[in-house]
N, C-alpha and C. Protein backbone atom coordinates (compact mmCIF):
# COMPACT_ATOMS: atom_id res chain seq x y z
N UNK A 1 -8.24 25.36 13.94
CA UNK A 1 -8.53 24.22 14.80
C UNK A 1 -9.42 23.24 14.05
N UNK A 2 -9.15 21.94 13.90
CA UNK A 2 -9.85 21.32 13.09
C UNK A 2 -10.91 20.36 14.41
N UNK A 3 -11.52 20.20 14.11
CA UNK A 3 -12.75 19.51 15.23
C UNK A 3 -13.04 18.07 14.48
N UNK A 4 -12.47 17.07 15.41
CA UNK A 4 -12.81 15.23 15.27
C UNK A 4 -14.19 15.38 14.46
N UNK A 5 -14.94 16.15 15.23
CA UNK A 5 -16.79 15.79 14.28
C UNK A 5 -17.08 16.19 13.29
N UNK A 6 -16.18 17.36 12.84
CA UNK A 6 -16.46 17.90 11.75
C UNK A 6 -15.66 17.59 10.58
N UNK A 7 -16.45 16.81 8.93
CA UNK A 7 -15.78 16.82 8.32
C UNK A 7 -15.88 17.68 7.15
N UNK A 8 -14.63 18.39 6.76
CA UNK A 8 -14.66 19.47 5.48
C UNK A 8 -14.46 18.50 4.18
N UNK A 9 -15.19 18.30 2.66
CA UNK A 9 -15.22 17.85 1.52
C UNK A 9 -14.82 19.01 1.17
N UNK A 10 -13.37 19.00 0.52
CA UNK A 10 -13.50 20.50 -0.33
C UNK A 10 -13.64 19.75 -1.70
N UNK A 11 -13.91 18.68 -2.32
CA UNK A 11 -13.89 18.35 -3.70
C UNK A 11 -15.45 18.13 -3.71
N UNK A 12 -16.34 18.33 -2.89
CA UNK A 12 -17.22 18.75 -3.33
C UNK A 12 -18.06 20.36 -3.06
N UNK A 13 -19.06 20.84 -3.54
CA UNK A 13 -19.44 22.23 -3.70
C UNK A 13 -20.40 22.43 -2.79
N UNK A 14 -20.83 23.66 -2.65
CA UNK A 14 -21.95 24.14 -1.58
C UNK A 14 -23.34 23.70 -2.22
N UNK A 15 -23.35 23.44 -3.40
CA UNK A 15 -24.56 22.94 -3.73
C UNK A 15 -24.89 21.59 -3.15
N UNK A 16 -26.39 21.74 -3.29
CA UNK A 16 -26.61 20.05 -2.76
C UNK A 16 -26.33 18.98 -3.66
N UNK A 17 -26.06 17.75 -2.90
CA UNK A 17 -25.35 16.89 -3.27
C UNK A 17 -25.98 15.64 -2.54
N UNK A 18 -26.59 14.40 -3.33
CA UNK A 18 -26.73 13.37 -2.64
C UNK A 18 -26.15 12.69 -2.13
N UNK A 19 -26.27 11.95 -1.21
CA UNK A 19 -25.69 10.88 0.21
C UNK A 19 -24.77 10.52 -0.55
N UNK A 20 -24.79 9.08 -1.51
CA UNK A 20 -24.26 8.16 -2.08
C UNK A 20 -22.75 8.86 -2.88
N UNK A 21 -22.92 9.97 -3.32
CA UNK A 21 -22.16 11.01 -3.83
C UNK A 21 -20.83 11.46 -2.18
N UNK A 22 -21.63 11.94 -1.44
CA UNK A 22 -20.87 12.59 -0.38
C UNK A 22 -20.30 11.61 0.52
N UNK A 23 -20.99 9.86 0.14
CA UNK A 23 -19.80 8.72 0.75
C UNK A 23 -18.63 8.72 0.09
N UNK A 24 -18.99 8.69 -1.57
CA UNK A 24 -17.93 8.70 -2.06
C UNK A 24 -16.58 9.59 -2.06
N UNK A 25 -16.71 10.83 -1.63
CA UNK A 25 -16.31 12.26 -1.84
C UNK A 25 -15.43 11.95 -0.23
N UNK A 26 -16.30 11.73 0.74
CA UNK A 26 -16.05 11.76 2.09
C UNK A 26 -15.04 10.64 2.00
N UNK A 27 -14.79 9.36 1.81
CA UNK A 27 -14.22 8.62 1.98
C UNK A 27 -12.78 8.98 1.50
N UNK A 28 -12.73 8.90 -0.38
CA UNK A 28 -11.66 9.29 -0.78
C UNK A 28 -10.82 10.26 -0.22
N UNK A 29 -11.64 11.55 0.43
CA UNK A 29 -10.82 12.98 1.29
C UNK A 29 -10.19 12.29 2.00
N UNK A 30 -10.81 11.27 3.13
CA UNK A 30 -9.80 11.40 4.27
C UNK A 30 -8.82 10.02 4.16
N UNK A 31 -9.18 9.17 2.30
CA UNK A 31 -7.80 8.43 2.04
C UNK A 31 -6.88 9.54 1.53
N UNK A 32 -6.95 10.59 1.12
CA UNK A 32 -6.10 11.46 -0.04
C UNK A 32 -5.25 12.45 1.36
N UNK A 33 -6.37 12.80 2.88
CA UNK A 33 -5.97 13.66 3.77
C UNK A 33 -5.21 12.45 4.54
N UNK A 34 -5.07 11.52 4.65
CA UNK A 34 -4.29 10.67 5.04
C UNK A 34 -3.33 10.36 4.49
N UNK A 35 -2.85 10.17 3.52
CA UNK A 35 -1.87 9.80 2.37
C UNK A 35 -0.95 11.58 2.50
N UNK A 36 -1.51 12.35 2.20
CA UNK A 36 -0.59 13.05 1.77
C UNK A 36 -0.81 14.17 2.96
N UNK A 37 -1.63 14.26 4.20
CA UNK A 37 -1.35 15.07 5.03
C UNK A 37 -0.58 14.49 6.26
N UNK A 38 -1.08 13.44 6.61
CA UNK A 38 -0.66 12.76 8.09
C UNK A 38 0.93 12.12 7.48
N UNK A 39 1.30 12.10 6.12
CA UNK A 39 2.45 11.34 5.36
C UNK A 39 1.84 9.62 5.83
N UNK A 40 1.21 9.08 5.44
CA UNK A 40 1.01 7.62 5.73
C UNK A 40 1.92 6.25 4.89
N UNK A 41 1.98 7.17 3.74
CA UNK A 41 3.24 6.12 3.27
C UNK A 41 4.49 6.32 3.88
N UNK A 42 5.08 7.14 4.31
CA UNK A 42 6.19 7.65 4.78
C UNK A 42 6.78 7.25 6.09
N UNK A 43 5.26 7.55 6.98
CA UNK A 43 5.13 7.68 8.67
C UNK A 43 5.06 6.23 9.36
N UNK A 44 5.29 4.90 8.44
CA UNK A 44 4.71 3.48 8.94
C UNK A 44 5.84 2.75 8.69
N UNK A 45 5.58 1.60 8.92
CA UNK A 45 6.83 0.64 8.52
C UNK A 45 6.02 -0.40 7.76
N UNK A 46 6.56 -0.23 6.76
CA UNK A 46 5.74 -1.35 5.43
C UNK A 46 6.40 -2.60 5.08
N UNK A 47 7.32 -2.68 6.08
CA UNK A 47 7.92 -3.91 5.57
C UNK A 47 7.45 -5.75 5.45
N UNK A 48 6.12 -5.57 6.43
CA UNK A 48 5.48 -6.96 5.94
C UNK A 48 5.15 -6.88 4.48
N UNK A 49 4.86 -8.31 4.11
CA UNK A 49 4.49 -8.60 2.81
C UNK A 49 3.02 -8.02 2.77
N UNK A 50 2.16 -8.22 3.92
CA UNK A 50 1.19 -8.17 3.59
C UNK A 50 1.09 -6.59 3.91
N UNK A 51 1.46 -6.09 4.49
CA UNK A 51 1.46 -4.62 4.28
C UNK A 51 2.19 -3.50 3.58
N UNK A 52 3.05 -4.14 2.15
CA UNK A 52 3.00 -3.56 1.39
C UNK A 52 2.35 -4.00 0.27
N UNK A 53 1.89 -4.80 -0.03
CA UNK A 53 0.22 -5.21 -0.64
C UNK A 53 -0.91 -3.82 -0.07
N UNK A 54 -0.95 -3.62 1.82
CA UNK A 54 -1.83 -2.62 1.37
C UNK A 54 -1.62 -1.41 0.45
N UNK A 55 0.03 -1.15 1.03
CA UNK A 55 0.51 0.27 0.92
C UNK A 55 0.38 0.65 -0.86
N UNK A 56 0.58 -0.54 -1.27
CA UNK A 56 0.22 -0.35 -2.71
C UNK A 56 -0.93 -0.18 -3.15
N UNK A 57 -1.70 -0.77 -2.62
CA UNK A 57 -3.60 -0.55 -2.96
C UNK A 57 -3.84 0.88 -2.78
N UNK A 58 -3.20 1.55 -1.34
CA UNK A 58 -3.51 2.53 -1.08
C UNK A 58 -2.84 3.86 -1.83
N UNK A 59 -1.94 3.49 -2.24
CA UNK A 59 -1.24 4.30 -3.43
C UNK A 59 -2.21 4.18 -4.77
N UNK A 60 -2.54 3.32 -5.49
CA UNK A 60 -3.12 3.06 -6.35
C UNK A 60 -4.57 3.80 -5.90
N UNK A 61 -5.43 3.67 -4.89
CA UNK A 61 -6.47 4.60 -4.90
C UNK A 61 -6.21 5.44 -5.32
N UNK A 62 -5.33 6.09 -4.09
CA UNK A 62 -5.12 7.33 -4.01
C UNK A 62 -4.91 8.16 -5.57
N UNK A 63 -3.90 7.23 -6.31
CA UNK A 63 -3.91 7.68 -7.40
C UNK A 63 -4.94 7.98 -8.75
N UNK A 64 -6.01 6.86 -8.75
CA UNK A 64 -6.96 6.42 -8.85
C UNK A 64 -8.37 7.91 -9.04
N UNK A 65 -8.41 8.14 -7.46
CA UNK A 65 -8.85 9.49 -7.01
C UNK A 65 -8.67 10.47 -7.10
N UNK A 66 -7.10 10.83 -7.32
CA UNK A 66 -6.56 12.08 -8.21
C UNK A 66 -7.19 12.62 -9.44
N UNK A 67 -7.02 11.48 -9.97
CA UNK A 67 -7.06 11.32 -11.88
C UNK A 67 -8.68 11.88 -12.05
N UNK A 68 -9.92 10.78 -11.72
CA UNK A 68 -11.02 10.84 -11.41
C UNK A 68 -11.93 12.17 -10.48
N UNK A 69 -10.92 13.11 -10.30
CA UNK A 69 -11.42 14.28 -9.55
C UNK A 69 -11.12 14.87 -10.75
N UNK A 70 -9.74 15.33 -11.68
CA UNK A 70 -9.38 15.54 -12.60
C UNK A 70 -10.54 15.78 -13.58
N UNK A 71 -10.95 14.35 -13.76
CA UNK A 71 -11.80 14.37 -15.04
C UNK A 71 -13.00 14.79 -14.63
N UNK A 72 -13.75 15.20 -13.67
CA UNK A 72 -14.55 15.43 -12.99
C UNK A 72 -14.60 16.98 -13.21
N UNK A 73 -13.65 17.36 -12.92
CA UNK A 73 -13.51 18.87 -12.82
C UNK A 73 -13.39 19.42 -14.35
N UNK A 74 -12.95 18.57 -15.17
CA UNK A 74 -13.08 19.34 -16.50
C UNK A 74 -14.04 19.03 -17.61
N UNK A 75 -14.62 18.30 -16.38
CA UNK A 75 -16.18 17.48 -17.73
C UNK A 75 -16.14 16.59 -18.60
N UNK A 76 -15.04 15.95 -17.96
CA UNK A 76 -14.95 14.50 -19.30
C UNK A 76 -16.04 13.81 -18.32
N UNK A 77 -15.88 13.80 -17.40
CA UNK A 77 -16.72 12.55 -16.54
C UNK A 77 -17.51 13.16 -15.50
N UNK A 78 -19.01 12.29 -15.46
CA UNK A 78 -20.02 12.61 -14.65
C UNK A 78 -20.53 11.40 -14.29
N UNK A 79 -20.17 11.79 -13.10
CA UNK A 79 -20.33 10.65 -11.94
C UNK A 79 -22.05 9.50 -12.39
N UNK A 80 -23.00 10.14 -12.60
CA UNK A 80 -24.35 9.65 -12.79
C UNK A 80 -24.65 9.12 -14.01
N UNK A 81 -24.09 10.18 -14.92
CA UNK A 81 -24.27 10.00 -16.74
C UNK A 81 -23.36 8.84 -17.46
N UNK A 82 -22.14 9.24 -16.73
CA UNK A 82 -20.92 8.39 -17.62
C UNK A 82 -21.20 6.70 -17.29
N UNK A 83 -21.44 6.04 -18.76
CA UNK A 83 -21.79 5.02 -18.58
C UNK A 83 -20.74 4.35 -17.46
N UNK A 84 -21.04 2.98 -16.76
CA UNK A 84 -20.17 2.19 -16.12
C UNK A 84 -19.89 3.63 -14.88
N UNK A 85 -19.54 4.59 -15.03
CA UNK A 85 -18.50 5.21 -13.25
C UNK A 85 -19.08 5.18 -11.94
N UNK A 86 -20.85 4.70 -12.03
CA UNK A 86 -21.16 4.40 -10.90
C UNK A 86 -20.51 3.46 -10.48
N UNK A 87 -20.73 2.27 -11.20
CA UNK A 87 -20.36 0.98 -10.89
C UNK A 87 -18.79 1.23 -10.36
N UNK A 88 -17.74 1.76 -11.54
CA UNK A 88 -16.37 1.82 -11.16
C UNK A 88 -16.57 2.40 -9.28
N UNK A 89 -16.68 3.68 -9.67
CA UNK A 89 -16.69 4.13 -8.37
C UNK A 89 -17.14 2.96 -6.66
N UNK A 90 -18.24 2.34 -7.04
CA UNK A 90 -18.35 1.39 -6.36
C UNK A 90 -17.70 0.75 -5.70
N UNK A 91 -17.15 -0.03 -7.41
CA UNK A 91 -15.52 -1.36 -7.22
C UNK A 91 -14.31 -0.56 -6.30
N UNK A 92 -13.72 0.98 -6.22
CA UNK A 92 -12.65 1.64 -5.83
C UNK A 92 -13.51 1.78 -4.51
N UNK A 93 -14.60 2.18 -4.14
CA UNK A 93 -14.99 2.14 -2.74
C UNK A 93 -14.73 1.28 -2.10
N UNK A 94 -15.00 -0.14 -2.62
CA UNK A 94 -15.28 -1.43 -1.86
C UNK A 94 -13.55 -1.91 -1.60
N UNK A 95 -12.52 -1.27 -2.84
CA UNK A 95 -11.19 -1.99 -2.63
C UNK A 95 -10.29 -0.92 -1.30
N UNK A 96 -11.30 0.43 -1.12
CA UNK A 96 -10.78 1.37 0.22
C UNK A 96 -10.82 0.89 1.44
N UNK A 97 -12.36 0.26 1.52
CA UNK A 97 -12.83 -0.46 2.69
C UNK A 97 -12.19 -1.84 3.10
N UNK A 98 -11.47 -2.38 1.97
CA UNK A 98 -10.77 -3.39 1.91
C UNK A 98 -9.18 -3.30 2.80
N UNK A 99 -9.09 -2.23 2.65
CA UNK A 99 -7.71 -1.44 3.03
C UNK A 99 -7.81 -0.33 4.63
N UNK A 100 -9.16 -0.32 4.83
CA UNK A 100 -9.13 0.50 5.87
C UNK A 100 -8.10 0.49 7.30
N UNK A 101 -7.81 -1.00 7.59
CA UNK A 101 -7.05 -1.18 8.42
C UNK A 101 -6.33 -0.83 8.76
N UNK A 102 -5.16 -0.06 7.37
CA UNK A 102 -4.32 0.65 7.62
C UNK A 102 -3.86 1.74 7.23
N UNK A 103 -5.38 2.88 7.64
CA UNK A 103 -5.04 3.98 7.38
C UNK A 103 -4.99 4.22 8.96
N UNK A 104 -3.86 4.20 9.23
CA UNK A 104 -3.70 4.98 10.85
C UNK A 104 -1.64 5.49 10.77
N UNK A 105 -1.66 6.62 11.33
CA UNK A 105 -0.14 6.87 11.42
C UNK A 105 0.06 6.99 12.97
């Protein structure tokens, strides 16, 4: 049973973890649990112009977020250390929020 209030990060760990970290983590989950659980590219009708402009942004995160968990997990990249990935991370936050509109199926 999954519960509206409760949200599960499994890409991040039981260790503690700061805020700014667990927006980032939290957000991407429920673009990546949207995209590929609810089917959101699949489940909509994308045929405006301007909504396949999103559908593409939102593919491109998504993809984006894949890769970047990837490198995350095998130690090329650290979120705090690696010069510039705060910032990146930032710019891909701000282009999610840009897109929020249409994450609904």
């Amino acid at each position: 049973m999954q519960l509206a209030n409760l949200l599960c990060i499994p890409t991040l760990s039981d260790a503690w973890s700061d805020n700014d970290h667990i927006l980032l983590h939290a957000c991407f989950h429920l673009l990546l649990d949207c995209v590929e659980n609810e089917q959101l590219l699949t489940s909509r009708d994308w045929a405006l112009e301007e909504a396949q402009q999103a559908k593409q942004e939102i593919e491109t995160l998504a993809h984006w977020w894949k890769e970047r968990l990837r490198l995350e997990k095998q130690a090329q990249l650290d979120p705090i250390w690696t010069k510039g990935q705060f910032e990146r991370d930032n710019q891909m936050l701000v282009r999610l929020i840009q897109v929020r509109q249409y994450l609904w199926t």
